[in-house]
C-alpha atoms as a PDB file:
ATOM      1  CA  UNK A   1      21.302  67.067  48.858  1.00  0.00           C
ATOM      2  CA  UNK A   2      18.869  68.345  46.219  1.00  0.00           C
ATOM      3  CA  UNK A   3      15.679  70.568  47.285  1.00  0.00           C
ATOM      4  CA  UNK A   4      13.558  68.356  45.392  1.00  0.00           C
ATOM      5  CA  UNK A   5      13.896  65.279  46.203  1.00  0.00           C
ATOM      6  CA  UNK A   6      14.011  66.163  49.825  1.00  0.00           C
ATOM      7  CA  UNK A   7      10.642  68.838  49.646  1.00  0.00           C
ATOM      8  CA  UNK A   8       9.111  65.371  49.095  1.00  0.00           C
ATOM      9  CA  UNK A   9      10.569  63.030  51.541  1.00  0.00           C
ATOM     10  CA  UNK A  10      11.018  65.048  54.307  1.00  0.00           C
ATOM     11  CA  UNK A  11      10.624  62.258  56.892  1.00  0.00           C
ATOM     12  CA  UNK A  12      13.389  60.564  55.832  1.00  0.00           C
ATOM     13  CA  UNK A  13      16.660  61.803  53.397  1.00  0.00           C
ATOM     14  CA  UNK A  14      16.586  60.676  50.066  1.00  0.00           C
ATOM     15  CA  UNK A  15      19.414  58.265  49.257  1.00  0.00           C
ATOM     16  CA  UNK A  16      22.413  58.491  46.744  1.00  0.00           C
ATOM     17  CA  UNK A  17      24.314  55.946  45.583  1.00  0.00           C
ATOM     18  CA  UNK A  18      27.984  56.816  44.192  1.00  0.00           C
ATOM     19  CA  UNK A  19      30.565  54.467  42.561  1.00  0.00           C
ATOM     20  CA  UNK A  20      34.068  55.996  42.030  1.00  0.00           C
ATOM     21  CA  UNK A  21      33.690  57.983  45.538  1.00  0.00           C
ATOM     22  CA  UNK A  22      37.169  57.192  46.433  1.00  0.00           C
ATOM     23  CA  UNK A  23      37.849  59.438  43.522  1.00  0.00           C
ATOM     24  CA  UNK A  24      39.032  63.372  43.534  1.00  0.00           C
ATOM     25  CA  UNK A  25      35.638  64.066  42.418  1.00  0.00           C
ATOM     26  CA  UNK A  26      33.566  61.589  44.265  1.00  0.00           C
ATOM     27  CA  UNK A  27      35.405  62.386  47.487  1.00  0.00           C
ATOM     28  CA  UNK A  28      34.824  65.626  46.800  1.00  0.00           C
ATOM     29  CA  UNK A  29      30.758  65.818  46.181  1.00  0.00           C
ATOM     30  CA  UNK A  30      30.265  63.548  49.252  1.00  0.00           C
ATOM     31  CA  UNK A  31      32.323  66.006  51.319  1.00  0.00           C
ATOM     32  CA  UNK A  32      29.685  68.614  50.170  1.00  0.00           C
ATOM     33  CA  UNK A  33      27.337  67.210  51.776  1.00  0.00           C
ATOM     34  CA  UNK A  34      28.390  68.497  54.996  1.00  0.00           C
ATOM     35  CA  UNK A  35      24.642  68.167  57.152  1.00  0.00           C
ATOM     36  CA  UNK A  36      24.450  64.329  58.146  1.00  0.00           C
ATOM     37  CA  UNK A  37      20.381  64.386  57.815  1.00  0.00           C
ATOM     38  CA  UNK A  38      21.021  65.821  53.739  1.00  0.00           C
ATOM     39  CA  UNK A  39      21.500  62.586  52.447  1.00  0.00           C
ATOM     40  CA  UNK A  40      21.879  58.769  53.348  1.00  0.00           C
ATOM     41  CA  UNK A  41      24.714  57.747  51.018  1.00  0.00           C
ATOM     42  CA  UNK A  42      25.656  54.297  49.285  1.00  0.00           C
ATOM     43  CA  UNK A  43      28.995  53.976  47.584  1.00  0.00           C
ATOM     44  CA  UNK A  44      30.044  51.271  45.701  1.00  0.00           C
ATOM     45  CA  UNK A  45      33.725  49.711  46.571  1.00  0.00           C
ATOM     46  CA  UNK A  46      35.389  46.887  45.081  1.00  0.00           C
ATOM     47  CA  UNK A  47      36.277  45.284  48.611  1.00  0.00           C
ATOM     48  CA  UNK A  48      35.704  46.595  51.781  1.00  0.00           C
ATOM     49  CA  UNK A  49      39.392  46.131  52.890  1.00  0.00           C
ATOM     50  CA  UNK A  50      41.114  49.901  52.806  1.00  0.00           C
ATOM     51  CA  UNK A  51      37.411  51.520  53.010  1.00  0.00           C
ATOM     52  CA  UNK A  52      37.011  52.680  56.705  1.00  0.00           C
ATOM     53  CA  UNK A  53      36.447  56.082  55.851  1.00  0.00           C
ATOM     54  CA  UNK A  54      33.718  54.911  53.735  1.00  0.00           C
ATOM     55  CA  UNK A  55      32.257  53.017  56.252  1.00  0.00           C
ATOM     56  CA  UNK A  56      32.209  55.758  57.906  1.00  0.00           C
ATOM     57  CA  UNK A  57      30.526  57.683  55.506  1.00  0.00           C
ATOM     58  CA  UNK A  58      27.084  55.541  54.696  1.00  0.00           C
ATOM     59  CA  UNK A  59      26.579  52.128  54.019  1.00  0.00           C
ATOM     60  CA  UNK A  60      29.343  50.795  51.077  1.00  0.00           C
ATOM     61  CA  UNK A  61      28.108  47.917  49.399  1.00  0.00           C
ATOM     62  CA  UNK A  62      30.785  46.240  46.979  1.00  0.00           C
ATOM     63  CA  UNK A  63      30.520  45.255  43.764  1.00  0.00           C
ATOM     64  CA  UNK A  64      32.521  43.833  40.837  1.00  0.00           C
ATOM     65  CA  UNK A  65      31.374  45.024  37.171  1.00  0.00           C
ATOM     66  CA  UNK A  66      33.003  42.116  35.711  1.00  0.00           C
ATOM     67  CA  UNK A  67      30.666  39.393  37.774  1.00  0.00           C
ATOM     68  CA  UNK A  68      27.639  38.454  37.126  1.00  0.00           C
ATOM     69  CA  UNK A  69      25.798  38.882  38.825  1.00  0.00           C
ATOM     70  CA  UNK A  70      27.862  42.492  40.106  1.00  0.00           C
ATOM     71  CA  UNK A  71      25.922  42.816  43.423  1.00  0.00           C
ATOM     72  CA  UNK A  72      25.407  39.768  45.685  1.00  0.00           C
ATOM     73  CA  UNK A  73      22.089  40.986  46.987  1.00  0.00           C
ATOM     74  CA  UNK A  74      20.387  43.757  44.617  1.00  0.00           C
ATOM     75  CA  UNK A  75      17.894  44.943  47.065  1.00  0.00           C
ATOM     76  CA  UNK A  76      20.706  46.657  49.031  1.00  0.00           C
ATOM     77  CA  UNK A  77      19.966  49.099  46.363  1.00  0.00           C
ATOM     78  CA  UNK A  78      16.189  49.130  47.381  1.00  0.00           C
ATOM     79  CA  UNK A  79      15.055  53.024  47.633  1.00  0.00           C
ATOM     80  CA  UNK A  80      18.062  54.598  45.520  1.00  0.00           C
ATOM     81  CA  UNK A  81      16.527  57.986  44.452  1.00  0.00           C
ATOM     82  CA  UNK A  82      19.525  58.948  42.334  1.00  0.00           C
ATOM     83  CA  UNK A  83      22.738  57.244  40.922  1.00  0.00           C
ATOM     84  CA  UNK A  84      26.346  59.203  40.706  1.00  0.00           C
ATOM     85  CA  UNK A  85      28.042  56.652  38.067  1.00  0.00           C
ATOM     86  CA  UNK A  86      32.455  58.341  38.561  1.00  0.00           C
ATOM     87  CA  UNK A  87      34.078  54.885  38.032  1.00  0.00           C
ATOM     88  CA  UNK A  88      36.789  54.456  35.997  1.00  0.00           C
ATOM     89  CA  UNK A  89      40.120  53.896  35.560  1.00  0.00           C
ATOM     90  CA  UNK A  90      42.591  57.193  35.114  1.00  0.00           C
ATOM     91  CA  UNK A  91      43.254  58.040  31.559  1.00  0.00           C
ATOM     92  CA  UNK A  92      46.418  59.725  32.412  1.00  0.00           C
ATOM     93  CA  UNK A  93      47.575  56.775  34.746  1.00  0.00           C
ATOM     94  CA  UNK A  94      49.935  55.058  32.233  1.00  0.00           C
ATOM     95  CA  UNK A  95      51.303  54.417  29.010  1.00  0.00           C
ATOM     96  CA  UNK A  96      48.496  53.366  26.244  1.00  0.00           C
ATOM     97  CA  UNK A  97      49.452  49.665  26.065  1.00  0.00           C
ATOM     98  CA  UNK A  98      46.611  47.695  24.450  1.00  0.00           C
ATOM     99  CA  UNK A  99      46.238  45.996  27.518  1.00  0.00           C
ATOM    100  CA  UNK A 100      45.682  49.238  29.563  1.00  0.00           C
ATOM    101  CA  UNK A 101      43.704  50.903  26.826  1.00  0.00           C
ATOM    102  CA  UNK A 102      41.048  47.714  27.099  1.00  0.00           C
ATOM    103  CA  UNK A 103      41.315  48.776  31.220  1.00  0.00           C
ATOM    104  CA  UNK A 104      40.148  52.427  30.265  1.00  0.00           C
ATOM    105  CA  UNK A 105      37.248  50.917  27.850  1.00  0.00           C
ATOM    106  CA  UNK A 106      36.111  48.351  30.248  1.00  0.00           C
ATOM    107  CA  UNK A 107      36.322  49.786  33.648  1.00  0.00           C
ATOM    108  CA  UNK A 108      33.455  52.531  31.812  1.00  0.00           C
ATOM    109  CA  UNK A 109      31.664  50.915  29.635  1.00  0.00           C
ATOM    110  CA  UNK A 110      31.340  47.185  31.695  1.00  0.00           C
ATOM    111  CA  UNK A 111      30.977  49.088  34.807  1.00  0.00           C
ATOM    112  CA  UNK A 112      27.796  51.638  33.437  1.00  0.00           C
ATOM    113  CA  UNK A 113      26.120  48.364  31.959  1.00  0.00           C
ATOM    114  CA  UNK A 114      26.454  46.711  35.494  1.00  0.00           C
ATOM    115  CA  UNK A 115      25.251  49.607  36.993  1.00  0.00           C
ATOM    116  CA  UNK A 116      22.402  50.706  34.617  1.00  0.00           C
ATOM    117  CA  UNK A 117      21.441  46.602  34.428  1.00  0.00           C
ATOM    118  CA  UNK A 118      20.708  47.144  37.945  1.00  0.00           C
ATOM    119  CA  UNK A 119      19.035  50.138  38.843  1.00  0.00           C
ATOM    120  CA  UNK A 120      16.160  49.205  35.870  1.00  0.00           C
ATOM    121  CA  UNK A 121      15.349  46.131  38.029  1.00  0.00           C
ATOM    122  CA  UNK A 122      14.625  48.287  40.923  1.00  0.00           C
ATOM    123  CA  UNK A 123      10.665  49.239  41.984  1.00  0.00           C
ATOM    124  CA  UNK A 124      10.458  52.285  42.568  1.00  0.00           C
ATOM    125  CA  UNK A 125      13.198  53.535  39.669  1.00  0.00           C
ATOM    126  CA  UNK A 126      15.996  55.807  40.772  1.00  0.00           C
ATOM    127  CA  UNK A 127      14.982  59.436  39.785  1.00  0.00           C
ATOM    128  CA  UNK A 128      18.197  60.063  38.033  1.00  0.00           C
ATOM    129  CA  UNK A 129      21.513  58.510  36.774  1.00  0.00           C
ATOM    130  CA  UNK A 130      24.430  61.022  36.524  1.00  0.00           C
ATOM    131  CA  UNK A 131      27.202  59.319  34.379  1.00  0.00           C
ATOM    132  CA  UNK A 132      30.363  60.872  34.531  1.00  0.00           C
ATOM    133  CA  UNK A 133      31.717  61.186  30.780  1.00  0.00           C
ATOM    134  CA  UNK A 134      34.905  63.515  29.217  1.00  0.00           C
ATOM    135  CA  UNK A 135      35.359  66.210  26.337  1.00  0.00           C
ATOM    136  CA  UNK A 136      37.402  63.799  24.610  1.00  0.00           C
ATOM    137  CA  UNK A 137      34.118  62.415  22.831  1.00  0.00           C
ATOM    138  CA  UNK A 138      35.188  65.621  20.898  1.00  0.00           C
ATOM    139  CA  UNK A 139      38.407  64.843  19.277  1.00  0.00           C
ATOM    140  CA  UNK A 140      41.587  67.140  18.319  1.00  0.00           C
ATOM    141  CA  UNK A 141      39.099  69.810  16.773  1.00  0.00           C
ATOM    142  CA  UNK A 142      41.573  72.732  16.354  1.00  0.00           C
ATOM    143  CA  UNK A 143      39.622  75.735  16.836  1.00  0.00           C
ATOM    144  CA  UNK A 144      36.142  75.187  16.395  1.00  0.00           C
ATOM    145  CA  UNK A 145      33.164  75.827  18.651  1.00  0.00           C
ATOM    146  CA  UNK A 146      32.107  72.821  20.264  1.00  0.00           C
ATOM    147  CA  UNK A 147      28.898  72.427  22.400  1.00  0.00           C
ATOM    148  CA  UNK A 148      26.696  69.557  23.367  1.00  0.00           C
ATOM    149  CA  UNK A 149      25.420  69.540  19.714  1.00  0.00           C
ATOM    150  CA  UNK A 150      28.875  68.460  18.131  1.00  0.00           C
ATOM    151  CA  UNK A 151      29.374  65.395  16.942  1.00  0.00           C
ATOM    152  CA  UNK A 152      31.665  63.138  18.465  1.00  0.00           C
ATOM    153  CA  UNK A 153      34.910  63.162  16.703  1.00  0.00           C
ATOM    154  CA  UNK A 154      37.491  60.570  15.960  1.00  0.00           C
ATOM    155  CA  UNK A 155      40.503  58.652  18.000  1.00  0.00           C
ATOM    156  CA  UNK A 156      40.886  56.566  20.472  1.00  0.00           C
ATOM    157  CA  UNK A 157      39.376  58.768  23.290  1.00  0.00           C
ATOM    158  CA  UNK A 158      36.147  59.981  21.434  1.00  0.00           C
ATOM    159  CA  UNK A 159      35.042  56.132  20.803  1.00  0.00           C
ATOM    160  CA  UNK A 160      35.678  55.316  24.315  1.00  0.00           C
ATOM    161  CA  UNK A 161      33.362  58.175  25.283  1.00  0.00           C
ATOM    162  CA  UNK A 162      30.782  57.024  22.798  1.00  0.00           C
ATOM    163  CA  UNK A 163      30.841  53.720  24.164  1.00  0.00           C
ATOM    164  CA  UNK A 164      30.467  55.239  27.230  1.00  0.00           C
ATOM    165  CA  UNK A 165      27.993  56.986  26.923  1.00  0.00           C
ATOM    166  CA  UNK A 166      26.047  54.815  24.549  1.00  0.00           C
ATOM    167  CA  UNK A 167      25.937  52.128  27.790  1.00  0.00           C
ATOM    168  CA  UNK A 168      23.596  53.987  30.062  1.00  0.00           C
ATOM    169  CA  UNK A 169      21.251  53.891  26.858  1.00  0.00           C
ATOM    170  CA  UNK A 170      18.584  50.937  29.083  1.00  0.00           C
ATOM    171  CA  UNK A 171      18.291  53.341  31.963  1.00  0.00           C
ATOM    172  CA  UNK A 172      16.838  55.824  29.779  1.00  0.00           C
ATOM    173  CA  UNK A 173      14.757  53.644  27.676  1.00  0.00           C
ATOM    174  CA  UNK A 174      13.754  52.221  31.054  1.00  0.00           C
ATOM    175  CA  UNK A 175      12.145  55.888  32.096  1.00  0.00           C
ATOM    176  CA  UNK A 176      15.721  57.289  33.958  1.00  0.00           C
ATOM    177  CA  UNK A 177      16.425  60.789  33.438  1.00  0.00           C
ATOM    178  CA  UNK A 178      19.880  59.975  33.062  1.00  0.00           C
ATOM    179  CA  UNK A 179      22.824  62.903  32.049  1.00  0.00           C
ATOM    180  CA  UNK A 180      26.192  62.464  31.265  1.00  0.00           C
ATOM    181  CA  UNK A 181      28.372  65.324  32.392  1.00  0.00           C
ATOM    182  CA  UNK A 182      31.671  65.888  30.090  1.00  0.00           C
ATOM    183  CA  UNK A 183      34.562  66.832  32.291  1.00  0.00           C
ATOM    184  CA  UNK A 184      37.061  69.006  31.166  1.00  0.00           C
ATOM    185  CA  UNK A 185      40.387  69.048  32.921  1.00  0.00           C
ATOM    186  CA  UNK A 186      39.549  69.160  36.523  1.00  0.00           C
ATOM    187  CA  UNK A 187      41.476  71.568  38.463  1.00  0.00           C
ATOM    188  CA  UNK A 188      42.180  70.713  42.188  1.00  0.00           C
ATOM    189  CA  UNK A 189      45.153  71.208  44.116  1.00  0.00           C
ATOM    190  CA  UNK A 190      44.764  68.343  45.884  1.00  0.00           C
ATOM    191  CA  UNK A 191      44.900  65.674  43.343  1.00  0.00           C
ATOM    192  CA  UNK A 192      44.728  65.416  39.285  1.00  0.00           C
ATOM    193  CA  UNK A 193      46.346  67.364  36.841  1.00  0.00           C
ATOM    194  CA  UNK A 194      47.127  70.583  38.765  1.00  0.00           C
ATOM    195  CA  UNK A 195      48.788  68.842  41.673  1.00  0.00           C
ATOM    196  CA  UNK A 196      51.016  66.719  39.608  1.00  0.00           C
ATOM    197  CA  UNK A 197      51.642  69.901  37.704  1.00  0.00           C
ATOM    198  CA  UNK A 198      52.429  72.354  40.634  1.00  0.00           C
ATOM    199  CA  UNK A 199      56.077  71.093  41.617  1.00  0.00           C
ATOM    200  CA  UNK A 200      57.418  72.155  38.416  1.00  0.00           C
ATOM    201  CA  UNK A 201      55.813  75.130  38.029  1.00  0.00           C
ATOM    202  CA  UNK A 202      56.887  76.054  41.773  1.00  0.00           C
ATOM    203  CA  UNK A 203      60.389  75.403  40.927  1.00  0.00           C
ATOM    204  CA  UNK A 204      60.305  77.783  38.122  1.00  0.00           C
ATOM    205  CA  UNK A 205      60.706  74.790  35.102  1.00  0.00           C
ATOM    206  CA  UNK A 206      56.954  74.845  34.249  1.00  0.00           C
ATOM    207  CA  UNK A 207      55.798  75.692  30.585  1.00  0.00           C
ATOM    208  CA  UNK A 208      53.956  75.166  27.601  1.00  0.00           C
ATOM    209  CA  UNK A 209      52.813  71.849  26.701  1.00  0.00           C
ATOM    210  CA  UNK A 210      53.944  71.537  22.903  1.00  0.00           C
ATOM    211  CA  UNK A 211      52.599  74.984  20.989  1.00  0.00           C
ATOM    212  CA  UNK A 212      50.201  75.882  23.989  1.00  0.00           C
ATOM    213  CA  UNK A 213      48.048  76.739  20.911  1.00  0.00           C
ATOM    214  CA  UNK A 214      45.641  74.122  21.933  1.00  0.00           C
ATOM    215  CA  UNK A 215      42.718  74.964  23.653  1.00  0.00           C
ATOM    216  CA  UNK A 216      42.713  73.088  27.226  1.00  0.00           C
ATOM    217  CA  UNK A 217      38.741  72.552  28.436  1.00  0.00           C
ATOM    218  CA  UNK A 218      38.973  73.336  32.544  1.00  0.00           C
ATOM    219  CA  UNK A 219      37.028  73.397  35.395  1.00  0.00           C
ATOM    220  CA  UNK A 220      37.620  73.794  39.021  1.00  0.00           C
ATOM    221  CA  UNK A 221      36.720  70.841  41.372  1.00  0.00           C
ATOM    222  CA  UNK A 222      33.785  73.135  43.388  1.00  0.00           C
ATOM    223  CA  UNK A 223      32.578  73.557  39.943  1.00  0.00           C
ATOM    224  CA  UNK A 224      32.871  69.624  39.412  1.00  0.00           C
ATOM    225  CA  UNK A 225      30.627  69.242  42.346  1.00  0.00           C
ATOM    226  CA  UNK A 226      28.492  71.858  42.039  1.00  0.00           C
ATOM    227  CA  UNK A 227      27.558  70.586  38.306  1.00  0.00           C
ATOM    228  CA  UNK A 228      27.250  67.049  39.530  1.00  0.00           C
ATOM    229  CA  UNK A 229      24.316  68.243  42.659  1.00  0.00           C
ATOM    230  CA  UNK A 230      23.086  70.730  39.723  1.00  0.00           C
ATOM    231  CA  UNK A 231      22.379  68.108  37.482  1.00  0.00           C
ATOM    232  CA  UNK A 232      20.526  66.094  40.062  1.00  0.00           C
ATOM    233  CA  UNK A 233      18.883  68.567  41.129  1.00  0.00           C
ATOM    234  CA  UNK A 234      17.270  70.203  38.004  1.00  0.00           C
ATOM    235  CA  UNK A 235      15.120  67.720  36.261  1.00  0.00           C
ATOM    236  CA  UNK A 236      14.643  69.771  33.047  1.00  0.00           C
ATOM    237  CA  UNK A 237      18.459  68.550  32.099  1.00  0.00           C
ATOM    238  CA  UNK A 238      19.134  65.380  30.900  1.00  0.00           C
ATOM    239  CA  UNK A 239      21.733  64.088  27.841  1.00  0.00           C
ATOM    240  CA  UNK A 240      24.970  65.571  27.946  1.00  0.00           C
ATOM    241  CA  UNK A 241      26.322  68.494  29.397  1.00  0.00           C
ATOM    242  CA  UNK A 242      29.902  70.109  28.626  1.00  0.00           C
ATOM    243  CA  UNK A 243      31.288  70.362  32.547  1.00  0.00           C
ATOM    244  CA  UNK A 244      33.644  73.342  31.470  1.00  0.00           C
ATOM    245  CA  UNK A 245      34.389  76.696  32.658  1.00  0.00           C
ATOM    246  CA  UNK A 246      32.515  78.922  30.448  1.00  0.00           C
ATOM    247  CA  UNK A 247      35.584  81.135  29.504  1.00  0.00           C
ATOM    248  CA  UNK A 248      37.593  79.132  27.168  1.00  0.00           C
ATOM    249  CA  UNK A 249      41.548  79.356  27.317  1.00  0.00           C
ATOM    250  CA  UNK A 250      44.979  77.724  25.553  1.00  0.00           C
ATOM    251  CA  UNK A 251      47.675  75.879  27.389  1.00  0.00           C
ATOM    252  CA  UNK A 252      49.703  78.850  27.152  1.00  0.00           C
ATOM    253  CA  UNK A 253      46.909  81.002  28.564  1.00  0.00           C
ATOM    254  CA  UNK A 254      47.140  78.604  31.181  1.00  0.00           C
ATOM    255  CA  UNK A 255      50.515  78.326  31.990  1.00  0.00           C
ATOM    256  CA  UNK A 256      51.064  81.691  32.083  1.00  0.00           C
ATOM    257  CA  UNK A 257      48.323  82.032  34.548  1.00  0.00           C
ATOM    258  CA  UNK A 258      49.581  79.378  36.758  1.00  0.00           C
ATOM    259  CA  UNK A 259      53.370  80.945  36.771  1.00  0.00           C
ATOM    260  CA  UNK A 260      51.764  84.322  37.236  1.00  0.00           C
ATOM    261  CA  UNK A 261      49.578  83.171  40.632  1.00  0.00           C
ATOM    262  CA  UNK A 262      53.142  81.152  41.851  1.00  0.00           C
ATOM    263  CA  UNK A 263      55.495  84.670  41.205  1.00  0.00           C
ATOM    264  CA  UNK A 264      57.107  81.852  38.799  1.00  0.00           C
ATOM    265  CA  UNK A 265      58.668  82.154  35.558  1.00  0.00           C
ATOM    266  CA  UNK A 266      57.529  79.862  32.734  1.00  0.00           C
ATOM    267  CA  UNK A 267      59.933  78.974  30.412  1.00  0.00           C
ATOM    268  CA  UNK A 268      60.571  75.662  30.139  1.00  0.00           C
ATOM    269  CA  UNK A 269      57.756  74.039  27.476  1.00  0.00           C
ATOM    270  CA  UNK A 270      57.714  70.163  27.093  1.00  0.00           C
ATOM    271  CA  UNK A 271      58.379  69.803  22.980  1.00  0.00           C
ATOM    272  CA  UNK A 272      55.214  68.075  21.416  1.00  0.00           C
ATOM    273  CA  UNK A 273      58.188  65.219  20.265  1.00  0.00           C
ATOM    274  CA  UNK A 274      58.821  64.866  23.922  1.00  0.00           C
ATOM    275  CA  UNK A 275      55.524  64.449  25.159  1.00  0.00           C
ATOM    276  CA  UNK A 276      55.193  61.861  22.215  1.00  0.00           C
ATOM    277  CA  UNK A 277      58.236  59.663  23.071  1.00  0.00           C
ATOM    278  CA  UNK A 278      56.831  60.143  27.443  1.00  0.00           C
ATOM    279  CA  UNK A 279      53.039  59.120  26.746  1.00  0.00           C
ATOM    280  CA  UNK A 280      53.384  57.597  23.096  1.00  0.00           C
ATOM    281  CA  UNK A 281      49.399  58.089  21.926  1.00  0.00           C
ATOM    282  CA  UNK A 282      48.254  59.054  24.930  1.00  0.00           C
ATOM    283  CA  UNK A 283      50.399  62.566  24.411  1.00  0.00           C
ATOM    284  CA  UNK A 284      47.802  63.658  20.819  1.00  0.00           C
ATOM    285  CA  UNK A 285      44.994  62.728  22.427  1.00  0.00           C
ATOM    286  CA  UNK A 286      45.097  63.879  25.983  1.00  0.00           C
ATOM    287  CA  UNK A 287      47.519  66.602  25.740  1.00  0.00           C
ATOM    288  CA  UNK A 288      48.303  68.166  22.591  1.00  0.00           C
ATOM    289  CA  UNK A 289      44.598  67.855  21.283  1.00  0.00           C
ATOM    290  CA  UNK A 290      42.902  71.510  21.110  1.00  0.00           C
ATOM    291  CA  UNK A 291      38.831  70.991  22.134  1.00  0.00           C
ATOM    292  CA  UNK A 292      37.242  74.153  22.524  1.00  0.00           C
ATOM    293  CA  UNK A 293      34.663  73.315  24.375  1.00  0.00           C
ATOM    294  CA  UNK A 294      31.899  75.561  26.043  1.00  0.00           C
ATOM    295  CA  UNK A 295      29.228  74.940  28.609  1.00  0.00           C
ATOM    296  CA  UNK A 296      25.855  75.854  26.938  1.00  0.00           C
ATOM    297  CA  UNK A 297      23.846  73.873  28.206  1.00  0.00           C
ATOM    298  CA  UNK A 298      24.447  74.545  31.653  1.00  0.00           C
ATOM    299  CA  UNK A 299      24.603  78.401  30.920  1.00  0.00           C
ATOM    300  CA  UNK A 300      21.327  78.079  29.144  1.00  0.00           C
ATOM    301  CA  UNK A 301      20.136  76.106  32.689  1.00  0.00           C
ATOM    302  CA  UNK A 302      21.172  79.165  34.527  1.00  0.00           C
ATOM    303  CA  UNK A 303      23.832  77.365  36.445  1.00  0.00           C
ATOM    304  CA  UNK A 304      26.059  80.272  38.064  1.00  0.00           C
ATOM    305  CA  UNK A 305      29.781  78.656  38.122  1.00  0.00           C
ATOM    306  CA  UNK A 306      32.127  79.432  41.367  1.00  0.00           C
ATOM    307  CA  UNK A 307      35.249  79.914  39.133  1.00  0.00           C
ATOM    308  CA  UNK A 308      34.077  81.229  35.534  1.00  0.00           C
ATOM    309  CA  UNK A 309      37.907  82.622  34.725  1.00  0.00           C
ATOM    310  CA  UNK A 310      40.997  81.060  35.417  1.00  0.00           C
ATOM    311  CA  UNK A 311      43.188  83.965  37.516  1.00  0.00           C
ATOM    312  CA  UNK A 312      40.479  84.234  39.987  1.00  0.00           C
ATOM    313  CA  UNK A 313      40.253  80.239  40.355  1.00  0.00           C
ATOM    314  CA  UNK A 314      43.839  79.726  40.369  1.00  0.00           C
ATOM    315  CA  UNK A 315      43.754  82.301  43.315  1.00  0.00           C
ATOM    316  CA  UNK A 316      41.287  80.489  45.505  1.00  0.00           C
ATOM    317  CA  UNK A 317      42.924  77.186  44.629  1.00  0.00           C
ATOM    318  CA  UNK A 318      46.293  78.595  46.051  1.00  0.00           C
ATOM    319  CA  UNK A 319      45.985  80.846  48.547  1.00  0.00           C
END
């Protein structure tokens, strides 16, 4: 894991509790840890049923956000040295019924409370808590400038992010260096956006999504990780931190990119009225709104990204 926190415990390696591992993300940063003697490794899991490969992987203890208590026995946590907070349920992963839009709320805002409700009751604290949060705290911003000094803006997605945010609030009053890392559009063959995505654009039928004006906030996945160990890491950063490739670019920009690494055409766009009738809400928010969001804080940090343009990312993604 970190050089820090194992300089000092040396004897032993520090131990790093993540919820959400089963995620593309979470999956991902505990695969980074590749030595076994880097890290010893809890990840919270709703049932242990369907988690071998987490057994397998350090000690899963499960939880339930919506219980109360969450955790049967809290001193399982006992010695937690830093907290990787990736729950939550996929903002893409249906239609924006109110009953699925309270899922999205809760499942980040109940679960960080849980969490954060936790780790202040433990002697010694954990170090850090890294809270996964998104760029749509921003809002449909058009073309402006955004950096971790924006304000939030307004719809649906933004308050959720505010909430979500606001709700790891005790672990910092209780003396947590906590930071909550706004993910852009996470780029990973394997799974998300870009997976779902490459069929079409293999086929030839990819395109535009509405205008492809918008500006579309991305990051590759060994960027995602590499953020998420930077942030534990470094203890000057705290508060949030755009988690986006520093070279802004539209969804047109990107298409033709992705087309371009494939030897596809892209011609095919999905009309904005289209995407509207698909998704219903979900289509303004999370695909037609135009964030341009930069990194600043993490290029002020001196973080050095993997894949800082898209070509060259879409190239090591795909080949």
């Amino acid at each position: 894991m970190t050089e820090a926190l194992e300089t000092e415990k040396s004897a032993a390696p520090p131990l790093i509790l993540v919820s959400g591992a089963s995620g593309m993300i979470g999956n991902a940063l505990i695969q980074s840890w590749t030595s076994p003697n880097q890290i010893s490794l809890i990840r919270l899991v709703r049932s242990q049923s369907g988690n071998r490969s987490a057994q397998a992987q350090g000690k899963s203890i499960v939880w339930d956000p919506a219980a109360s208590p969450p955790f049967s026995d809290i001193r399982e946590l006992a010695g937690v040295e830093a907290a990787v907070h990736l729950s939550g349920a996929n903002v893409a992963g249906g239609r924006w019924t109110p009953k699925y839009k309270r899922e999205i709320v809760s499942s980040r805002v109940q679960s960080t409370l849980a969490l954060v409700k936790a780790l202040v009751q433990l002697d010694p604290l954990p170090r850090v808590l890294v809270c996964a949060s998104a760029i749509g705290i921003y809002g449909d911003r058009g073309d402006e400038l955004l950096t971790e000094e924006s304000s939030p803006g307004k719809g649906f997605l933004a308050e959720t992010c505010v909430a979500w945010e606001a709700a790891a609030r005790a672990a910092k009053d209780a003396g947590i260096r906590v930071v909550q890392v706004r993910f852009g559009v996470v780029l990973s063959p394997a799974s998300g956006a870009l997976r779902r995505t490459l069929p079409l654009f293999r086929l030839g039928l990819g395109g535009n999504l509405g205008n492809g004006r918008q500006w579309m906030p991305w990051l590759s996945s060994r960027d995602a990780v590499g953020i998420l160990r930077y942030c534990i890491d470094n203890e000057a950063i705290h508060g949030p931190v755009n988690a986006v490739a520093p070279v802004p670019l539209t969804n047109a920009e990107f298409t033709q990119s992705l087309a371009a690494a494939l030897h596809r055409p892209a011609m095919i766009p999905a009309p904005a009225f289209a995407l509207r009738l698909a998704f219903g809400a979900m289509a303004d928010e999370a695909l037609l709104a135009s964030v341009r969001v930069v990194p600043a804080r993490l290029i002020e940090a001196g973080y050095q990204f993997a894949d800082p343009e898209i070509v060259s990312a879409l190239r090591s993604m795909l080949t």
